[in-house]
PDB file of N, CA and C in Angstrom:
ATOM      1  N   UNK A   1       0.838  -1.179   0.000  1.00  0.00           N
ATOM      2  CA  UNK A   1       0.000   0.000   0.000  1.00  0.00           C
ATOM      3  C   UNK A   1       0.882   1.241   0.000  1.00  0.00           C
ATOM      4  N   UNK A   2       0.633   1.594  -0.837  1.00  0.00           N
ATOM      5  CA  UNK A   2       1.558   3.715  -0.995  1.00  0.00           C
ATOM      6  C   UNK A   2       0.923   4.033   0.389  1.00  0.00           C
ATOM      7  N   UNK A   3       1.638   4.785   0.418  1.00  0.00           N
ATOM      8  CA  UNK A   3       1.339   5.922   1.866  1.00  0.00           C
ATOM      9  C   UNK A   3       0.733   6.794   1.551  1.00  0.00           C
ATOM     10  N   UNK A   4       0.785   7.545   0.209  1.00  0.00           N
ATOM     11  CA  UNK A   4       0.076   8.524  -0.433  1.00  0.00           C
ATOM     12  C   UNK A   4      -1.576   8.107   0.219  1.00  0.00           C
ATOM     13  N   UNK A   5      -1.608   7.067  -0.478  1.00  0.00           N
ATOM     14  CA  UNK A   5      -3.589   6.720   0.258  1.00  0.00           C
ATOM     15  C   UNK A   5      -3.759   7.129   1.311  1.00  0.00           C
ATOM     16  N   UNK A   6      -3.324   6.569   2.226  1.00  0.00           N
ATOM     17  CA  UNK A   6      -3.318   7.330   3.831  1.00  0.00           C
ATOM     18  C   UNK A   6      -3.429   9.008   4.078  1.00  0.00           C
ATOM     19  N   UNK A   7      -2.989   9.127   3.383  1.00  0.00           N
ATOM     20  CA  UNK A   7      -2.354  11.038   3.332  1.00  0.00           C
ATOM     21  C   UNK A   7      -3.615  11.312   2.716  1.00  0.00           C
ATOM     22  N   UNK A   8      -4.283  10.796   2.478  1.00  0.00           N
ATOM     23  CA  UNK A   8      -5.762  11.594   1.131  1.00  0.00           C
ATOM     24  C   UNK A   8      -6.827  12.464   2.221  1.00  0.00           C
ATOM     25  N   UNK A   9      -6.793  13.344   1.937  1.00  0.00           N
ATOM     26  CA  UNK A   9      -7.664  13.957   3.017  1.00  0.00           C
ATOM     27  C   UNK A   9      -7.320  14.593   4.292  1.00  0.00           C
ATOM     28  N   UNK A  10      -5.476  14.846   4.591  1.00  0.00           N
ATOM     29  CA  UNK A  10      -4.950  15.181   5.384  1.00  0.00           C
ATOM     30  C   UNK A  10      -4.048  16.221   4.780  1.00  0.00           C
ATOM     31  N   UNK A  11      -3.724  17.542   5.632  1.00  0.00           N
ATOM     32  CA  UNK A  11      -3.282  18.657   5.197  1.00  0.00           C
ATOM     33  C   UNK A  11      -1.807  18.635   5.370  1.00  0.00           C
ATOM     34  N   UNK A  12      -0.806  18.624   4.719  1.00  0.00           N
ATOM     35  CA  UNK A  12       0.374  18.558   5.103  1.00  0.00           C
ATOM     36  C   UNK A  12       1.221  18.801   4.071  1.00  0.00           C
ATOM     37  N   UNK A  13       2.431  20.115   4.436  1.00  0.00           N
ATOM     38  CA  UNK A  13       3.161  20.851   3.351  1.00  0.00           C
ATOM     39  C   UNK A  13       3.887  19.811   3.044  1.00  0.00           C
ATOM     40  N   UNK A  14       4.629  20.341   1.391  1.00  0.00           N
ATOM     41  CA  UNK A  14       5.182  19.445   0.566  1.00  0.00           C
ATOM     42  C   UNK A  14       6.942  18.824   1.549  1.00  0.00           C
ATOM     43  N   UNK A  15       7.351  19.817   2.710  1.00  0.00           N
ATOM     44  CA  UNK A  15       8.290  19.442   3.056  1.00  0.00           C
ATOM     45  C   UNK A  15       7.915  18.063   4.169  1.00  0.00           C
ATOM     46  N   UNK A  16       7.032  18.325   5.260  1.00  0.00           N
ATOM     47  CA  UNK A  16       6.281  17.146   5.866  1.00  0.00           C
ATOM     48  C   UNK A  16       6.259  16.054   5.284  1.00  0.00           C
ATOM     49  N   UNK A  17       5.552  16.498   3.963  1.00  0.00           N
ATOM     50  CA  UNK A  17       5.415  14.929   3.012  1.00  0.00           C
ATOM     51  C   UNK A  17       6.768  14.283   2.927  1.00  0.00           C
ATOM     52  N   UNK A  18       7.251  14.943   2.162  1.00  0.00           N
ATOM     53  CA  UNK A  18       8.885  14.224   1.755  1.00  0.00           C
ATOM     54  C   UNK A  18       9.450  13.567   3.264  1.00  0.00           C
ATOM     55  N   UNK A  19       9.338  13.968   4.118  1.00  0.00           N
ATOM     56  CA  UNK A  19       9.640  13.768   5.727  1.00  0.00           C
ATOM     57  C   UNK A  19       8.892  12.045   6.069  1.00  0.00           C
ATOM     58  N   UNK A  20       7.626  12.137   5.927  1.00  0.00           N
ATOM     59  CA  UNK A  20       6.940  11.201   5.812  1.00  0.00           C
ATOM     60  C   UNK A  20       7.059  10.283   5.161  1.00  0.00           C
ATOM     61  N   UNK A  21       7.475  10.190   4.043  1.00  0.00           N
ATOM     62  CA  UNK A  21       7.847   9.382   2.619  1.00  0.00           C
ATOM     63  C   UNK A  21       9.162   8.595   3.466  1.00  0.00           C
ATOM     64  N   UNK A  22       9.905   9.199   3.623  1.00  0.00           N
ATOM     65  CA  UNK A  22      11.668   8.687   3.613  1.00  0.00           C
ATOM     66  C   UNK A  22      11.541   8.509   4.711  1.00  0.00           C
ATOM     67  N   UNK A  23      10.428   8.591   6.015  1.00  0.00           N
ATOM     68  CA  UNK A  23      10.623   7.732   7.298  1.00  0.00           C
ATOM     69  C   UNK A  23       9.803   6.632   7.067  1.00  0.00           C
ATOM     70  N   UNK A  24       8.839   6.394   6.170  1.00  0.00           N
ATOM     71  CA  UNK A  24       8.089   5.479   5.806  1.00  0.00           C
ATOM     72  C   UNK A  24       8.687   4.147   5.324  1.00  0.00           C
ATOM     73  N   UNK A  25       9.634   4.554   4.389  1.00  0.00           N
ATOM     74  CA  UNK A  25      10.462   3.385   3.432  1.00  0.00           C
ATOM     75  C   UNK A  25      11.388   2.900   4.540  1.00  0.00           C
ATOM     76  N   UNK A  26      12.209   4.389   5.378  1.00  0.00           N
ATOM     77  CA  UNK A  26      12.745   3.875   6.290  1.00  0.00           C
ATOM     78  C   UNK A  26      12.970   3.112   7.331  1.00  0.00           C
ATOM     79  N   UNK A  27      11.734   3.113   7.973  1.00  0.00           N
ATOM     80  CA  UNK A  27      11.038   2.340   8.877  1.00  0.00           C
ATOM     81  C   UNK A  27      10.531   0.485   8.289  1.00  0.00           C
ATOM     82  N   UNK A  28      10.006   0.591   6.713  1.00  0.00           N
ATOM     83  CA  UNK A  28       9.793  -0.696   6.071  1.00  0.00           C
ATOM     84  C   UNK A  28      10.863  -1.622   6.277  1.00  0.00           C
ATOM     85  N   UNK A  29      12.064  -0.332   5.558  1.00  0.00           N
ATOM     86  CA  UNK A  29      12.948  -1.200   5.400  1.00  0.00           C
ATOM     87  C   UNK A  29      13.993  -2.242   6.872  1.00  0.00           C
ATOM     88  N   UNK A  30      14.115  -1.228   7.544  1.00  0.00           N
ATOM     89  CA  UNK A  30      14.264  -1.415   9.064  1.00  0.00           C
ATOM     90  C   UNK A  30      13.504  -2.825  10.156  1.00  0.00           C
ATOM     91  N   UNK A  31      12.148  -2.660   9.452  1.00  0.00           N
ATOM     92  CA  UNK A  31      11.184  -3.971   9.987  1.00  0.00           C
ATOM     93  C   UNK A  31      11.344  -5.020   8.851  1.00  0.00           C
ATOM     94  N   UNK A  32      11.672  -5.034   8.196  1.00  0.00           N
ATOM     95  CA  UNK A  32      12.066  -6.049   6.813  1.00  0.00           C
ATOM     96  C   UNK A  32      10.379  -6.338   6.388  1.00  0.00           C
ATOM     97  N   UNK A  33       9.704  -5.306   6.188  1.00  0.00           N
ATOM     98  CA  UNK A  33       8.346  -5.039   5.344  1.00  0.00           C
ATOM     99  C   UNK A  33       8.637  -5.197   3.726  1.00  0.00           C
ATOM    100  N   UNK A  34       8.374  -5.907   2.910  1.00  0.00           N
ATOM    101  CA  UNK A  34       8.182  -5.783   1.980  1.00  0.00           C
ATOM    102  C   UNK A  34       7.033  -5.368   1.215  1.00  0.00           C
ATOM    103  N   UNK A  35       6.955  -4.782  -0.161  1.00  0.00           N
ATOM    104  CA  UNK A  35       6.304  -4.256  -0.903  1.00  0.00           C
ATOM    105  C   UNK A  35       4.817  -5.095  -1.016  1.00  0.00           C
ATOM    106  N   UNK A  36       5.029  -6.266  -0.498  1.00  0.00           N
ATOM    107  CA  UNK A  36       3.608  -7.137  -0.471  1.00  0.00           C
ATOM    108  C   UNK A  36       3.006  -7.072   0.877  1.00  0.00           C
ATOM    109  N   UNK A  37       3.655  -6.924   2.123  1.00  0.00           N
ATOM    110  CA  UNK A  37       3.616  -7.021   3.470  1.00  0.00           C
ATOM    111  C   UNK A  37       2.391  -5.872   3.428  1.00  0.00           C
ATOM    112  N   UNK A  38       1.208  -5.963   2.925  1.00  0.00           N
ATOM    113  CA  UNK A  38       0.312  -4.169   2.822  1.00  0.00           C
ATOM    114  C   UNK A  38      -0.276  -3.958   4.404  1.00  0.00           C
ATOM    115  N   UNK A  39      -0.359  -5.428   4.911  1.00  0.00           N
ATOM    116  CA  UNK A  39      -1.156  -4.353   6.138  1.00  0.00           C
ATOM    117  C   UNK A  39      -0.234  -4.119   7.525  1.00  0.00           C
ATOM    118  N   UNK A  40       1.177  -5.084   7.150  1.00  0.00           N
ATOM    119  CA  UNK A  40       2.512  -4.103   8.208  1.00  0.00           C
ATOM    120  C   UNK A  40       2.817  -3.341   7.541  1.00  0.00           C
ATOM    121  N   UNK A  41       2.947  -2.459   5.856  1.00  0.00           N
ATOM    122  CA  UNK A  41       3.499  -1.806   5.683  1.00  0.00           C
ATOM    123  C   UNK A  41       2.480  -0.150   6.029  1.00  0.00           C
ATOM    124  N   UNK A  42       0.753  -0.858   6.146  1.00  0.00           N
ATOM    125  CA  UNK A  42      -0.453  -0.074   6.146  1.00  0.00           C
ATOM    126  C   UNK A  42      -0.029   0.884   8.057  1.00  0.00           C
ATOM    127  N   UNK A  43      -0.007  -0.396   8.550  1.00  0.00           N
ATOM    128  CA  UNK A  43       0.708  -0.218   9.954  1.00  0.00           C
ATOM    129  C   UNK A  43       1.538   0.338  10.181  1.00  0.00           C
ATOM    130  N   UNK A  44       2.703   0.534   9.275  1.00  0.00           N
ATOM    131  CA  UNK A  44       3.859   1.865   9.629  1.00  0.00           C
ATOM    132  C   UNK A  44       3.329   3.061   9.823  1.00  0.00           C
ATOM    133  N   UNK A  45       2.534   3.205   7.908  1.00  0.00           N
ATOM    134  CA  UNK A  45       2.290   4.267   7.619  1.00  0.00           C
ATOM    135  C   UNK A  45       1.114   5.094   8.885  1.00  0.00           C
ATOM    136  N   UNK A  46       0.405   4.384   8.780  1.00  0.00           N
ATOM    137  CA  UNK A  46      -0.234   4.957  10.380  1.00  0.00           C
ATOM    138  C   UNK A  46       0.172   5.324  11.610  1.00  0.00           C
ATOM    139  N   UNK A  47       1.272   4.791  11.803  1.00  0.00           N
ATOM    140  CA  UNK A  47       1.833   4.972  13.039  1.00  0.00           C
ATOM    141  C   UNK A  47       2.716   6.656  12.782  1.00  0.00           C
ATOM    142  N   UNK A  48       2.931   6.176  11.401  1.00  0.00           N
ATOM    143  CA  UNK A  48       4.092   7.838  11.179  1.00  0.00           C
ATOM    144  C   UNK A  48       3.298   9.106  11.184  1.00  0.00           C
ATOM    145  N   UNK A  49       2.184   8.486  10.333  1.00  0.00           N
ATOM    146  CA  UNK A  49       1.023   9.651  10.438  1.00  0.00           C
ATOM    147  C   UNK A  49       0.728  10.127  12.110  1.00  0.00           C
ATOM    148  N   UNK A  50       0.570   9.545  12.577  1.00  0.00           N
ATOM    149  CA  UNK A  50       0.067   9.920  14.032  1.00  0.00           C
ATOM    150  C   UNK A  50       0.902  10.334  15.011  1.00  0.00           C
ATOM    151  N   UNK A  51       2.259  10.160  14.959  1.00  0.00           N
ATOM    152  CA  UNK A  51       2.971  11.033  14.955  1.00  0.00           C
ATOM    153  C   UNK A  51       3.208  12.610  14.612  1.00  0.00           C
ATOM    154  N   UNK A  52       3.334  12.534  13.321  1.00  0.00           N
ATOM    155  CA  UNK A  52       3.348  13.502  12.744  1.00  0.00           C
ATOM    156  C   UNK A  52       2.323  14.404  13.303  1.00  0.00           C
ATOM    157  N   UNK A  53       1.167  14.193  13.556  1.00  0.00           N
ATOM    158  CA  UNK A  53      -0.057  14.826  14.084  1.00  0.00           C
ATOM    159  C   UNK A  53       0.354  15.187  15.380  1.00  0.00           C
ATOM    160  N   UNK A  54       1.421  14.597  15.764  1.00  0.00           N
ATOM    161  CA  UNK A  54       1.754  14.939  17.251  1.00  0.00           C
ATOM    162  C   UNK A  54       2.662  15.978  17.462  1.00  0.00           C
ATOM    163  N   UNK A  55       3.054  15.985  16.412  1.00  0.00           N
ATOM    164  CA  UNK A  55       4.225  17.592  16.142  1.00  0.00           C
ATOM    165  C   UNK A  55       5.337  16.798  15.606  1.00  0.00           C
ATOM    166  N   UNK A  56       5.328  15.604  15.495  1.00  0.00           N
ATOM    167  CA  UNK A  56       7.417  15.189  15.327  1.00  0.00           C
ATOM    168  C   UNK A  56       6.964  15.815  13.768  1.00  0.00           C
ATOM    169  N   UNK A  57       8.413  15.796  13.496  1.00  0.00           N
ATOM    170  CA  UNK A  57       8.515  16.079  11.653  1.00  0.00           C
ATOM    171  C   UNK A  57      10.232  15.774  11.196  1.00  0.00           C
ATOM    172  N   UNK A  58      11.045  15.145  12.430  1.00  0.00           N
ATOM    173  CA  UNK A  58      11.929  14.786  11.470  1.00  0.00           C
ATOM    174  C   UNK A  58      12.380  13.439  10.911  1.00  0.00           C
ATOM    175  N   UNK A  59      12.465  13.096  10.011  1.00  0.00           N
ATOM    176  CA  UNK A  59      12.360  11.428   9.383  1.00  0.00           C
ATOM    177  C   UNK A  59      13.089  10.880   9.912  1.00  0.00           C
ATOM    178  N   UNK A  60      14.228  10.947  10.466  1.00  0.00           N
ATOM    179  CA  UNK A  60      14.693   9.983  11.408  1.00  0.00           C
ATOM    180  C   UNK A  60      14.082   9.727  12.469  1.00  0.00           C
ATOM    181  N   UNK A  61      13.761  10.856  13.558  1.00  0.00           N
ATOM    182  CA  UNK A  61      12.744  10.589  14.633  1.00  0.00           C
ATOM    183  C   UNK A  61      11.888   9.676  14.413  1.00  0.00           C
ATOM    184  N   UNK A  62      11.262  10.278  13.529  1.00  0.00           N
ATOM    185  CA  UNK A  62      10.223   9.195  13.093  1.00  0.00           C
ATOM    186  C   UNK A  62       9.890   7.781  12.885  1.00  0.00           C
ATOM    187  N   UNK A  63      11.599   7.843  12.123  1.00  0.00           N
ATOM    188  CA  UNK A  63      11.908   6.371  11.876  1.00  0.00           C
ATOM    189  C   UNK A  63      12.032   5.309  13.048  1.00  0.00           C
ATOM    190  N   UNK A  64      12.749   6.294  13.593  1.00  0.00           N
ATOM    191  CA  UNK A  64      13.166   5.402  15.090  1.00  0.00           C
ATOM    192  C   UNK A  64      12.131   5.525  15.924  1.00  0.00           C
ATOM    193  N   UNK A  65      10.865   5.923  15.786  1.00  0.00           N
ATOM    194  CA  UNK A  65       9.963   5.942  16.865  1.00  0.00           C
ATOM    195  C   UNK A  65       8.970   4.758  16.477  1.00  0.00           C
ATOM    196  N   UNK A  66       8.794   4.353  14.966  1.00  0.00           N
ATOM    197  CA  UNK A  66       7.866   3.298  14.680  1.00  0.00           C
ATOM    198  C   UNK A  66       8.822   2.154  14.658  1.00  0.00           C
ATOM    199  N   UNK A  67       9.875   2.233  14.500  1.00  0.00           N
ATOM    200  CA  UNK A  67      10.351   0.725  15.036  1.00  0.00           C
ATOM    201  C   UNK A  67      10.537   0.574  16.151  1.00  0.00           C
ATOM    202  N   UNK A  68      10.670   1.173  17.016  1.00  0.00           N
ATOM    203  CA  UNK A  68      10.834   0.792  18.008  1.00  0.00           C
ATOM    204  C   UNK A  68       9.280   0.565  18.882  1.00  0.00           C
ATOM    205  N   UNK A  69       8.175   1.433  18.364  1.00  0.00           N
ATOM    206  CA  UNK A  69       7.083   0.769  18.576  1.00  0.00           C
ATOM    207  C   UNK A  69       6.417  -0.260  18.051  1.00  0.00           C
ATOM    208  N   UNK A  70       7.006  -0.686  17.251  1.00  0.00           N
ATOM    209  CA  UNK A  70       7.437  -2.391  16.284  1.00  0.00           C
ATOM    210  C   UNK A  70       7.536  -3.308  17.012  1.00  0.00           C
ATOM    211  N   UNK A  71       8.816  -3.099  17.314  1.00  0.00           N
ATOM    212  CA  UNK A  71       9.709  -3.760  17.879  1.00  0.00           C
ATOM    213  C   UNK A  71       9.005  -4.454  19.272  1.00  0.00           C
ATOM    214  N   UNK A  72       8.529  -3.597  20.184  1.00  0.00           N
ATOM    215  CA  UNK A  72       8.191  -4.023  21.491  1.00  0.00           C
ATOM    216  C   UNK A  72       6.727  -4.597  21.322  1.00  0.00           C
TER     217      UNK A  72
END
């Protein structure tokens, strides 16, 4: 599942996005999610989103905050 879907209907500048994007893949890649994996990869993307809603915005943070809520 793109992450873009998720994002449909949510307000967020083009720099956020890109932020979102590259903690997204980051985080996939990190949990060893593959491109078929749609509803752990559906599961990142949610988790980054809701974040993001929380104020974080930098893609590493990010990254390291959904794996590690992965993880445990």
């Amino acid at each position: 599942m793109p992450i873009n879907q998720l994002l449909e209907g949510k307000s967020f500048d083009p720099k956020t996005i890109e932020c979102i994007s590259k903690a997204f893949e980051d985080a996939c890649r990190d949990l060893g999610l593959s491109g078929r994996d749609y509803s752990g990869r559906e599961s990142v993307a949610r988790k980054i989103i809701e974040l993001v809603e929380q104020g974080e915005c930098d893609a590493e943070d990010l990254r390291a905050q959904t794996v590690r809520a992965f993880r445990h």
